[in-house]
Protein backbone atom coordinates (compact mmCIF):
# COMPACT_ATOMS: atom_id res chain seq x y z
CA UNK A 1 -28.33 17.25 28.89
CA UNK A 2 -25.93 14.92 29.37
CA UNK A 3 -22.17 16.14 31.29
CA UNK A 4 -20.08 16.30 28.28
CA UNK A 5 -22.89 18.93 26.84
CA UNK A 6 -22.80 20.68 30.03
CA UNK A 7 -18.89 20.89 29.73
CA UNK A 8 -18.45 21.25 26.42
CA UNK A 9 -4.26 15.42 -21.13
CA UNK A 10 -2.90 18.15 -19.96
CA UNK A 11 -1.32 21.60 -21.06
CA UNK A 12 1.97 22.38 -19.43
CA UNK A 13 1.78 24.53 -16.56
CA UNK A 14 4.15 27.58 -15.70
CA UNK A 15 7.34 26.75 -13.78
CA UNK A 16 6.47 25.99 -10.06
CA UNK A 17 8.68 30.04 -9.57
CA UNK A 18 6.17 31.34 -11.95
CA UNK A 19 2.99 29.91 -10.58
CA UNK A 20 3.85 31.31 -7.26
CA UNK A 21 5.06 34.42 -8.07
CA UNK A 22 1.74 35.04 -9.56
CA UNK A 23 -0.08 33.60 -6.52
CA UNK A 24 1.77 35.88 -4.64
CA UNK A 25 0.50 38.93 -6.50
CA UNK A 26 -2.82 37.68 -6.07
CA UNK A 27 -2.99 36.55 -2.68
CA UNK A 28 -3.89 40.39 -0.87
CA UNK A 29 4.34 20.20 27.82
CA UNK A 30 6.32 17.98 27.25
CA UNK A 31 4.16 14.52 27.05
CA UNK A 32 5.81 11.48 28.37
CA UNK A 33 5.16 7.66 27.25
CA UNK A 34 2.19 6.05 27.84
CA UNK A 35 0.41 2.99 27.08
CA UNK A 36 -3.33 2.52 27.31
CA UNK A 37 -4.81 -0.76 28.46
CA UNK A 38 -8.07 -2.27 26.87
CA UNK A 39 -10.11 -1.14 30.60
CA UNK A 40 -8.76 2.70 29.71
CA UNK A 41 -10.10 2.33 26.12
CA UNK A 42 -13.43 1.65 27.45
CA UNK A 43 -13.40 -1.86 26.16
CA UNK A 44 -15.52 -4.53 29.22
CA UNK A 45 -17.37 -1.56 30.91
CA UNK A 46 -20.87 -0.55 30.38
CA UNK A 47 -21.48 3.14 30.01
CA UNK A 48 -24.68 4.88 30.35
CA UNK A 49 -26.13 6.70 27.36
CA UNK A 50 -26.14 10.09 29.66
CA UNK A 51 -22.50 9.87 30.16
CA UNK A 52 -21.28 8.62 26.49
CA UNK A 53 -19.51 11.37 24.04
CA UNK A 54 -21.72 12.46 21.12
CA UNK A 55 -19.61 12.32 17.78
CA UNK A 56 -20.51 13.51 14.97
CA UNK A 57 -18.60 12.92 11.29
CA UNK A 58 -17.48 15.45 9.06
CA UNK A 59 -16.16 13.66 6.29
CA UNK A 60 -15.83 10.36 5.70
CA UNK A 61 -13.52 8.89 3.02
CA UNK A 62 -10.87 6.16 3.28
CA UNK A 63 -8.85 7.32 6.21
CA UNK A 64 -12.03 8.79 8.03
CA UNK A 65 -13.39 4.75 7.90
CA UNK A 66 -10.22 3.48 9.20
CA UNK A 67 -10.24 6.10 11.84
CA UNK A 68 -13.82 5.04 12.53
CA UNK A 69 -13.48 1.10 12.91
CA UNK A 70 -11.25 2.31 16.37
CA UNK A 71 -13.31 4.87 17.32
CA UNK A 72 -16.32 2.52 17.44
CA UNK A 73 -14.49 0.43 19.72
CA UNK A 74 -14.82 3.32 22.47
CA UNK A 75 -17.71 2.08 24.34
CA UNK A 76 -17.93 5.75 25.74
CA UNK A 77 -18.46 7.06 23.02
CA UNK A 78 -21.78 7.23 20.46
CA UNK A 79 -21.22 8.16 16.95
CA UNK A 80 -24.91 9.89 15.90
CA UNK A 81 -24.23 11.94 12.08
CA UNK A 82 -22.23 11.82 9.53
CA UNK A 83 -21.91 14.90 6.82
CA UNK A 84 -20.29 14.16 3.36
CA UNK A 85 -21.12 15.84 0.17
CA UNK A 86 -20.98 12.60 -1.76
CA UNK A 87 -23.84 10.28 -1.48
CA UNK A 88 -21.95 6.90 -1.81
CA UNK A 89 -19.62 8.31 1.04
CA UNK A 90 -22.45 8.96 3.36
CA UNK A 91 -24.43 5.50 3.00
CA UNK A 92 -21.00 3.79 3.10
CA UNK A 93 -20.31 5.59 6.69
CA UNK A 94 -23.56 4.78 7.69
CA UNK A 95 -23.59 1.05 7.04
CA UNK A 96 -20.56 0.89 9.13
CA UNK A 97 -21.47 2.75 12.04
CA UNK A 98 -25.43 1.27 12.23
CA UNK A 99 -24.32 -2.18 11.68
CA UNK A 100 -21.79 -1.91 14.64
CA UNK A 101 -24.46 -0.36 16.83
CA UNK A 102 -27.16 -2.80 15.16
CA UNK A 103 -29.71 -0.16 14.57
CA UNK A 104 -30.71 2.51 11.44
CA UNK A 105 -30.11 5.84 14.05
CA UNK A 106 -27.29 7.47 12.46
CA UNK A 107 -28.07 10.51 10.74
CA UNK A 108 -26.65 11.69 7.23
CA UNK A 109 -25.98 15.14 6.08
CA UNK A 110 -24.83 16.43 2.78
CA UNK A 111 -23.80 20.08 4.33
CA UNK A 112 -21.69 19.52 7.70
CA UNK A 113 -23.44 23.13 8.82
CA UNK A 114 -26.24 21.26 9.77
CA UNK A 115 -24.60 18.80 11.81
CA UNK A 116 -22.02 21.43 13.65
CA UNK A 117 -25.40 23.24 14.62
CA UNK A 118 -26.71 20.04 16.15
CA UNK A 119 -26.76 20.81 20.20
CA UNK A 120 -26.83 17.12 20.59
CA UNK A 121 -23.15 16.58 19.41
CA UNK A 122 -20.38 16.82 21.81
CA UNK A 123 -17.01 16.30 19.46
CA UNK A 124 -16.68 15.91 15.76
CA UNK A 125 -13.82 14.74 14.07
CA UNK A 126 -12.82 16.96 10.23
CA UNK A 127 -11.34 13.92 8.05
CA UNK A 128 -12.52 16.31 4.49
CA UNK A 129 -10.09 17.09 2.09
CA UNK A 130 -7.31 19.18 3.14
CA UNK A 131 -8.71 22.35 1.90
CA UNK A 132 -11.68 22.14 4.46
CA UNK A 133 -9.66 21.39 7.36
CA UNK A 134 -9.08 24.42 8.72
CA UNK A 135 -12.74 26.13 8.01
CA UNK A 136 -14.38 23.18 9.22
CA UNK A 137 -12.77 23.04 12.63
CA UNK A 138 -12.68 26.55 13.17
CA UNK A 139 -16.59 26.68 12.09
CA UNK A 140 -16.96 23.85 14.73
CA UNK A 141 -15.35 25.73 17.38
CA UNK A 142 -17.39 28.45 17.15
CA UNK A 143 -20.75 26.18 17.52
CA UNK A 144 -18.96 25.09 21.08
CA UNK A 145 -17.68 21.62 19.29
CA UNK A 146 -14.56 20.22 20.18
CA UNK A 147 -12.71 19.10 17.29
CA UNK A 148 -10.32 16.16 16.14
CA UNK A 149 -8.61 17.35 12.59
CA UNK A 150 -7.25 14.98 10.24
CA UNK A 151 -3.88 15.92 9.13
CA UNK A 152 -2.87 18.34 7.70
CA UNK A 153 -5.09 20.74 9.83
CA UNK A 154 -4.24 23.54 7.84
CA UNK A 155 -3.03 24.43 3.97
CA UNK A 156 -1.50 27.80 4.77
CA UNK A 157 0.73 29.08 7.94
CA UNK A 158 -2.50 31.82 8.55
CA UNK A 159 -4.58 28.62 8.89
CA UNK A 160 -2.94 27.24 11.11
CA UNK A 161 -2.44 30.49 13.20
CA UNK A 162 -6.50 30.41 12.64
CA UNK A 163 -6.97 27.64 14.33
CA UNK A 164 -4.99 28.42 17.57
CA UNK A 165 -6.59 31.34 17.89
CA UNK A 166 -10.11 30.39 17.85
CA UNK A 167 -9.43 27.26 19.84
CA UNK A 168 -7.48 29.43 22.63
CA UNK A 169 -10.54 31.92 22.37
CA UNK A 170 -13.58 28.90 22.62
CA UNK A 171 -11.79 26.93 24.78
CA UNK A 172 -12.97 23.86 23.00
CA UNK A 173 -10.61 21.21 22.97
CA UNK A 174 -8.49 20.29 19.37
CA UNK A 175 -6.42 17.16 18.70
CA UNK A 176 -4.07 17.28 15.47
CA UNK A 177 -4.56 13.82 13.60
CA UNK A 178 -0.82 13.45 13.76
CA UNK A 179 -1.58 10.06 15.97
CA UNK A 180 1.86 9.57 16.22
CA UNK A 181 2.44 11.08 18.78
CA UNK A 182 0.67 8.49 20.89
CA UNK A 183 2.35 5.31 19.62
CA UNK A 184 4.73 3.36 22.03
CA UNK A 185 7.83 3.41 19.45
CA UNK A 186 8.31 6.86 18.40
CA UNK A 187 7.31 8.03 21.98
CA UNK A 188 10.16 5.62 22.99
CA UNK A 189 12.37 6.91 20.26
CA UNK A 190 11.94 10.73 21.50
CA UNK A 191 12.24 10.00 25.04
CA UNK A 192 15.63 8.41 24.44
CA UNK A 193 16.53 11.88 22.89
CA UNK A 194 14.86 14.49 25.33
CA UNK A 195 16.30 12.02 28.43
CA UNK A 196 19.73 12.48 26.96
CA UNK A 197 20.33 8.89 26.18
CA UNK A 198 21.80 10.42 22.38
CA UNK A 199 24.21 12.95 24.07
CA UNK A 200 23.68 16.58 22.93
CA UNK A 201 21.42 16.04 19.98
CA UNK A 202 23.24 17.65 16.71
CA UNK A 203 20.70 16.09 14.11
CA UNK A 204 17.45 15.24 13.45
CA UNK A 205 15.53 13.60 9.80
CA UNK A 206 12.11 13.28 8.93
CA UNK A 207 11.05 12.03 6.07
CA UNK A 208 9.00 13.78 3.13
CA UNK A 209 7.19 12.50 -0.44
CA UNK A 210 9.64 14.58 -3.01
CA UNK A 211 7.44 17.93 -3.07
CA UNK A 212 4.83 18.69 -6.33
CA UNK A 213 3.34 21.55 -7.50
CA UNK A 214 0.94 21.68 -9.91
CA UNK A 215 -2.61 23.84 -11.20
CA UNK A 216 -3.68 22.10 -14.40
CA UNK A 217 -7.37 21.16 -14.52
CA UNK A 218 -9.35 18.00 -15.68
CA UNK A 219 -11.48 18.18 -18.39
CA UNK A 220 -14.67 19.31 -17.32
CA UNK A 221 -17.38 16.79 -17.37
CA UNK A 222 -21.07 17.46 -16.46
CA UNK A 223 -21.56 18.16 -13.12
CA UNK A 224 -23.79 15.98 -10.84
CA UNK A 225 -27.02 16.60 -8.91
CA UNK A 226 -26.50 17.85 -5.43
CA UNK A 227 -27.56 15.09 -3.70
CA UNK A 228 -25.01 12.71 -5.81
CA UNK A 229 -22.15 15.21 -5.07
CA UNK A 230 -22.36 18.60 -4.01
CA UNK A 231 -19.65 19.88 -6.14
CA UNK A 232 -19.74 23.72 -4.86
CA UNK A 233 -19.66 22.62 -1.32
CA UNK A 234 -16.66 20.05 -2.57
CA UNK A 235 -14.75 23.10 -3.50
CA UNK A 236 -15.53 24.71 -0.46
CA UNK A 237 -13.29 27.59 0.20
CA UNK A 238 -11.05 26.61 -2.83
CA UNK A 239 -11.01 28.25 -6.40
CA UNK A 240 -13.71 27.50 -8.50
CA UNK A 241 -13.12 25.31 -11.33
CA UNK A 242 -15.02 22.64 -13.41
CA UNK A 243 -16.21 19.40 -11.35
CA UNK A 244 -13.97 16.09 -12.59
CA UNK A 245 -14.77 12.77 -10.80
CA UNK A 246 -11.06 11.80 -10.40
CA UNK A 247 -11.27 14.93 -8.02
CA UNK A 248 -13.62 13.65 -5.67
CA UNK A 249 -11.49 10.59 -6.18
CA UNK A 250 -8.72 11.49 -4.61
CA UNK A 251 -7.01 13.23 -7.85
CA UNK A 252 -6.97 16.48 -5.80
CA UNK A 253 -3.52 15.70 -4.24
CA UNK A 254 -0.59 17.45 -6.02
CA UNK A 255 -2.96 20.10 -6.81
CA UNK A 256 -1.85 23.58 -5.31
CA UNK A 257 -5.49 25.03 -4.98
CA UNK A 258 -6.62 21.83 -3.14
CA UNK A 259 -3.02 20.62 -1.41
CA UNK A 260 -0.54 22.15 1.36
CA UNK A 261 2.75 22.55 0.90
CA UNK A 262 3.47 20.84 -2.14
CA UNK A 263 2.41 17.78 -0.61
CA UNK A 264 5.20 18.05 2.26
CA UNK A 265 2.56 18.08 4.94
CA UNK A 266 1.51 14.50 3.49
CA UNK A 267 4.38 12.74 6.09
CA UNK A 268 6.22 16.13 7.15
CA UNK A 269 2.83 16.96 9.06
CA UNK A 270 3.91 13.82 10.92
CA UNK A 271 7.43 13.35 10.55
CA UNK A 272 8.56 17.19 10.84
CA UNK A 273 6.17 16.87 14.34
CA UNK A 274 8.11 13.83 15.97
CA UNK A 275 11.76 15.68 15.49
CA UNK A 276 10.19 19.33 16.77
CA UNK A 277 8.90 17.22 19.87
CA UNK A 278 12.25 15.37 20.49
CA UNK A 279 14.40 18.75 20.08
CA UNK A 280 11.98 20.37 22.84
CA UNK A 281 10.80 22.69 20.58
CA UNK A 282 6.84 22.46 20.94
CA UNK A 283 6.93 26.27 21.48
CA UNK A 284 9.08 27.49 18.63
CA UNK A 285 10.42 26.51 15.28
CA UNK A 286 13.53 26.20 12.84
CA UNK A 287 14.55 29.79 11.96
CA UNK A 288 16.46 29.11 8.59
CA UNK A 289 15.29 27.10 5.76
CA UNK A 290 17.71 26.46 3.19
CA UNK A 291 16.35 24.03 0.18
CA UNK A 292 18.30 21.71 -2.27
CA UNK A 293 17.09 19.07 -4.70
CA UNK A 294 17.27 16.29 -2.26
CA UNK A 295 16.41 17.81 0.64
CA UNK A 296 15.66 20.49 2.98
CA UNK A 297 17.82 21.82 6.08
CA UNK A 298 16.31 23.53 8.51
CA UNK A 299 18.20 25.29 11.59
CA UNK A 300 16.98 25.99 15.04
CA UNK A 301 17.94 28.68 17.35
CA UNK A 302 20.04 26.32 19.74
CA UNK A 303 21.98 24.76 16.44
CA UNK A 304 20.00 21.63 16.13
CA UNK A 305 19.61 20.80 12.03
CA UNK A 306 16.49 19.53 11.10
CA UNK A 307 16.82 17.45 7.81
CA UNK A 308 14.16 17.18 5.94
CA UNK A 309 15.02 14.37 3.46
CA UNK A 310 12.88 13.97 0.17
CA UNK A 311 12.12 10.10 -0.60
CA UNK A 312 11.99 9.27 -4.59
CA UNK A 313 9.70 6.06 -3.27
CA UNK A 314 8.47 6.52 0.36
CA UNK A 315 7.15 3.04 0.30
CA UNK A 316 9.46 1.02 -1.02
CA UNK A 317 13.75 1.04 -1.61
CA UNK A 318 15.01 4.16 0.05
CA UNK A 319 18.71 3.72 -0.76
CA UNK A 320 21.13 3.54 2.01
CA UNK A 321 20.18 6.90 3.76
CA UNK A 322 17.48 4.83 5.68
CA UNK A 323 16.23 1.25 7.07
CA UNK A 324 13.83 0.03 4.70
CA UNK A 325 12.36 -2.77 7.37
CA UNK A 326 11.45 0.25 9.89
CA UNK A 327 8.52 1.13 7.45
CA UNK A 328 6.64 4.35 6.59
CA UNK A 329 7.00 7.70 7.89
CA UNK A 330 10.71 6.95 9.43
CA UNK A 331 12.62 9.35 11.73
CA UNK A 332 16.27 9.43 12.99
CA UNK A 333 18.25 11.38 15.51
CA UNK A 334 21.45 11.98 16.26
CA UNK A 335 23.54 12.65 19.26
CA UNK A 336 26.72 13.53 20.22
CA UNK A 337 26.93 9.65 21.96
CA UNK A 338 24.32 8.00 19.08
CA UNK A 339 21.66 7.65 17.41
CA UNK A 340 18.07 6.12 17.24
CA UNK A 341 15.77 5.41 13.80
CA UNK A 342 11.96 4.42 13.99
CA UNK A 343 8.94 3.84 11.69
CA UNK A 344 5.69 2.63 11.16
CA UNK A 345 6.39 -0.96 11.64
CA UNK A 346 6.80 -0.56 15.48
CA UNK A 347 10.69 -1.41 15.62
CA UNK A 348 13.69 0.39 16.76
CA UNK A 349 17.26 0.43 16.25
CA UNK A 350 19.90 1.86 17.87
CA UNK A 351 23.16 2.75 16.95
CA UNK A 352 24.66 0.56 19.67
CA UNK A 353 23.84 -1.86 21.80
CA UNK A 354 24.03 0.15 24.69
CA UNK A 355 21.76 2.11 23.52
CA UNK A 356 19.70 -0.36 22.29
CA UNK A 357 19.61 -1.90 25.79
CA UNK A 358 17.92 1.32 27.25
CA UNK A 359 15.12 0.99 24.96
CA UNK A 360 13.89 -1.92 26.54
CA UNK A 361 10.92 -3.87 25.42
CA UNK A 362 8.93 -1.92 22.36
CA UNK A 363 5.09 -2.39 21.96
CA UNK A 364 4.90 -2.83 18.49
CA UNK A 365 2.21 -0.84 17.43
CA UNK A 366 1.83 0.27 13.41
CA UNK A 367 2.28 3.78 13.14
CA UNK A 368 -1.41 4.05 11.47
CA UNK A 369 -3.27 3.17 14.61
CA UNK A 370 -5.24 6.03 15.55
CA UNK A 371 -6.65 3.97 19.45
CA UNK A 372 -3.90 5.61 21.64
CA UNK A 373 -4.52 9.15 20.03
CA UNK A 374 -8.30 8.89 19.68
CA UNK A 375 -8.38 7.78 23.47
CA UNK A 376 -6.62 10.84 24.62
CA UNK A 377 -8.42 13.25 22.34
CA UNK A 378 -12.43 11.97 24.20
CA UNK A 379 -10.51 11.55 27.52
CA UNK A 380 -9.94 15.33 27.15
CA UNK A 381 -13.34 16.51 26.40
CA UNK A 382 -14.50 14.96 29.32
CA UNK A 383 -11.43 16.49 31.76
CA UNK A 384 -11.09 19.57 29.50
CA UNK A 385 -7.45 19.01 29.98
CA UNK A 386 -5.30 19.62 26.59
CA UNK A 387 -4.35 16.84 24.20
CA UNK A 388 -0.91 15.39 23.23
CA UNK A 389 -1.25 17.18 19.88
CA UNK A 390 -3.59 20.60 20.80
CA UNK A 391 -3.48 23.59 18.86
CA UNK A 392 0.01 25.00 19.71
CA UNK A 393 1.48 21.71 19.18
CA UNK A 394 0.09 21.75 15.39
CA UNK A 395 0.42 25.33 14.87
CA UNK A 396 4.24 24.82 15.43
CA UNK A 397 5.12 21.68 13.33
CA UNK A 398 2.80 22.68 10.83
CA UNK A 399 3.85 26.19 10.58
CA UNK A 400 7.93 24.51 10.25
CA UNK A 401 6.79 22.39 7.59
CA UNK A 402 4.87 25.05 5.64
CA UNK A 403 7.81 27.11 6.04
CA UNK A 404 10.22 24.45 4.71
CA UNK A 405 7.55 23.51 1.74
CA UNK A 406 7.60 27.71 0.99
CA UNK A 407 11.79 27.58 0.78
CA UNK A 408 11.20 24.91 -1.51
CA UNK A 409 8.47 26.18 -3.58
CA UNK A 410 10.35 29.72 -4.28
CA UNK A 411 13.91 28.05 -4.50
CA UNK A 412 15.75 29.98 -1.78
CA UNK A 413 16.36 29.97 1.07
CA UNK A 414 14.09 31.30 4.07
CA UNK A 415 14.52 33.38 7.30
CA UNK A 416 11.69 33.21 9.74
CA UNK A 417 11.17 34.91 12.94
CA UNK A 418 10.13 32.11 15.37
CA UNK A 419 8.01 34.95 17.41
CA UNK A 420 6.22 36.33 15.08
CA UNK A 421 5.87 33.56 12.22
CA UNK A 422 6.96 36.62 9.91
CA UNK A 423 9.78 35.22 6.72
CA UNK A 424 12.57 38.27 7.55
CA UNK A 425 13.05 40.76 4.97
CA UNK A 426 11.27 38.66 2.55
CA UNK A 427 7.33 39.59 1.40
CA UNK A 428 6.99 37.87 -0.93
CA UNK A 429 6.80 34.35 1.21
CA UNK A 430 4.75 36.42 3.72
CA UNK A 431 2.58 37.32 1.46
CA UNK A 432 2.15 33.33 0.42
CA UNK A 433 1.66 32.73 4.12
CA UNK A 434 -2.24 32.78 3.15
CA UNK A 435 -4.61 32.52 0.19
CA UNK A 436 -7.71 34.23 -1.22
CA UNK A 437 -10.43 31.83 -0.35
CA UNK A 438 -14.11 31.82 -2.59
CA UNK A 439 -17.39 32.74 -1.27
CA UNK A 440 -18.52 29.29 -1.45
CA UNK A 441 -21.57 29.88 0.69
């Protein structure tokens, strides 16, 4: 046992007030800069197999590969399974991973139970479909796994709330996908406004896909042999309804059974994260959420306004509210004495020079890059110290952005009782807080 172990076409739908009303009735350390050289990424340094960090894959579409061609970099660390329910997905992971390693030893699974019960697997990272997220990780835990989630790591608030709990309770470590976190440009951007280099802060924006709700279903087409696609085990914990291959496609997003938050997690998960982080407010959240058509406004305890501002094309013009150059996922604050505005390109700009002088140098990193984030997450399991983005972390931005999506979704505003994660005088959000889930098993 190796020390890691031993640590370890289409009807119309109802109105998006109707849909959830009848939901409703049916639902019963503060982290400072760093950058990471190529010796602390475990690049030019031999590492004996005993002492390498087990991975196994749950999941592994699109952003799960992209994750993956970092990961593999990691020369302390040995990916061994993969799980997927579709077949192409899981000889597609397993070409990549066995031709880096230049051998056939990487298992494949179509149900990720198997792998989670594997007691030769130290970590796994969930990269599913958002409506796994949650069950996955905490099923994980529970095997004594520690767990990197994609984003977002949970489609309700009581998910989320879930998954601190049973990580708190295990004591296996969790990293939030929201990488972030760990990239030189937006840490730069936040330390500017925690240092005080903004003046009081009075504002902060993240930036959002304009939210979607919808239910309708595909046409049902003939559903595949297990081995093809496990369609049941697709669904998971979702409602049941007939298999489509546009789902399994990616057609899922927008869909309410499959989705969070009316898609507001999609950049909010990140987004919503950086501004909670530079208002100091890893331990708490907004406490008023009031929702118009272009946006959302969230208020804080201390006064701070968290804008949460909807983009009608998040990847291209964005009118003259933000700095198209800056990229994807942009965030601003604003300070008494200035302001700062940063995206997934790697640059910053400053309202002044001054200001812009304190920044210094940037390390332009794009905001995709998962090596920082993935580095802290394995340098964890082996110190069994908590990550940049551990379970309170994400239960707090993801609960603020759930909230926001819910003020949105019922078309009023929203009281919530940082404390308790309770909506004040208001059950029918609470009662949206969670969903029925299916006995998929």
């Amino acid at each position: 046992m190796n020390r890691i172990r031993a640590n370890r076409t289409v009807t119309p739908g109802p109105s998006r007030r109707e849909f959830l009303t009848s939901t409703a009735a049916a639902a019963t350390a503060v982290s400072v800069p760093y950058f990471v050289s190529s010796k602390a990424m475990g690049a030019g340094e031999s590492v004996p197999p005993s002492e390498k960090i087990t991975l196994g894959v749950v999941g592994i579409g699109p952003r799960c590969t992209y994750d993956m061609k970092s990961i593999l970099q990691l020369n302390d660390v040995q990916c061994v399974a993969i799980a997927d329910v579709q077949q192409s997905r899981r000889d597609a992971g397993k070409k990549l991973v066995d031709d880096h390693y230049a051998s056939q030893d990487c298992d494949l699974h179509r149900d990720f139970r198997e792998l989670i019960a594997r007691d030769d697997i130290d970590a796994v990272i969930v990269a599913t479909g958002d409506r796994w997220h949650a069950a996955a990780s905490i099923m994980a835990a529970e095997a004594g796994k520690d767990v990197y989630s994609e984003k977002p790591c949970g489609i309700t608030i009581a998910d989320c709330q879930n998954i601190a709990q049973v990580f708190d309770r295990t004591g296996r470590i969790f990293q939030a996908g929201t990488q972030r976190r760990s990239v030189p440009n937006f840490q730069q951007a936040v330390q500017l406004a925690r240092s005080g280099g903004l003046g009081k802060i009075e504002t902060l924006h993240a930036t959002v896909y304009i939210p979607s709700l919808r239910n309708e279903w595909l046409p049902a087409q003939p559903t595949p042999d297990k081995a093809v696609c496990d369609w049941n085990m697709w669904l998971g914990p979702a409602p049941w309804r007939p298999y489509n291959e546009q789902y399994v496609q990616g057609r899922w997003r927008d869909q309410y059974d499959f989705d969070s938050g009316a898609r507001l997690l999609d950049w909010g998960a990140h987004t919503v994260d950086l501004c909670q982080w530079a208002n100091d407010s890893d331990d708490s959240i907004p406490v008023t959420y009031e929702p118009s058509s272009e946006n959302i406004v969230c208020t804080y305890a201390n006064g701070v306004k968290l804008v949460i501002d909807f983009l009608s094309d998040p990847f291209g013009d964005r009118g003259p509210r933000w700095i198209t150059r800056l990229g994807t996922c942009p965030v601003r604050f604003v300070g008494d004495e200035g302001s700062v505005e940063t995206g997934d390109e790697g640059e910053i700009v400053a309202s002044s020079k001054a200001l812009q002088a304190k920044l210094g140098n940037v390390n332009r990193v794009r905001g995709l890059d998962v090596s920082a984030h993935a580095r802290n997450f394995f340098d964890c399991v082996k110190n069994r110290q908590q990550t940049v983005c551990n379970p309170t972390v994400m239960r707090r931005s993801h609960i603020a952005c759930h909230a926001a999506a819910l003020s949105w979704m019922l078309n009023r505003s929203l009281t919530i009782d940082p404390k308790t994660e309770r909506f004040v005088d208001d059950e029918e959000a609470n009662r949206l807080c969670s969903r029925a889930t299916r006995d998929w098993a």
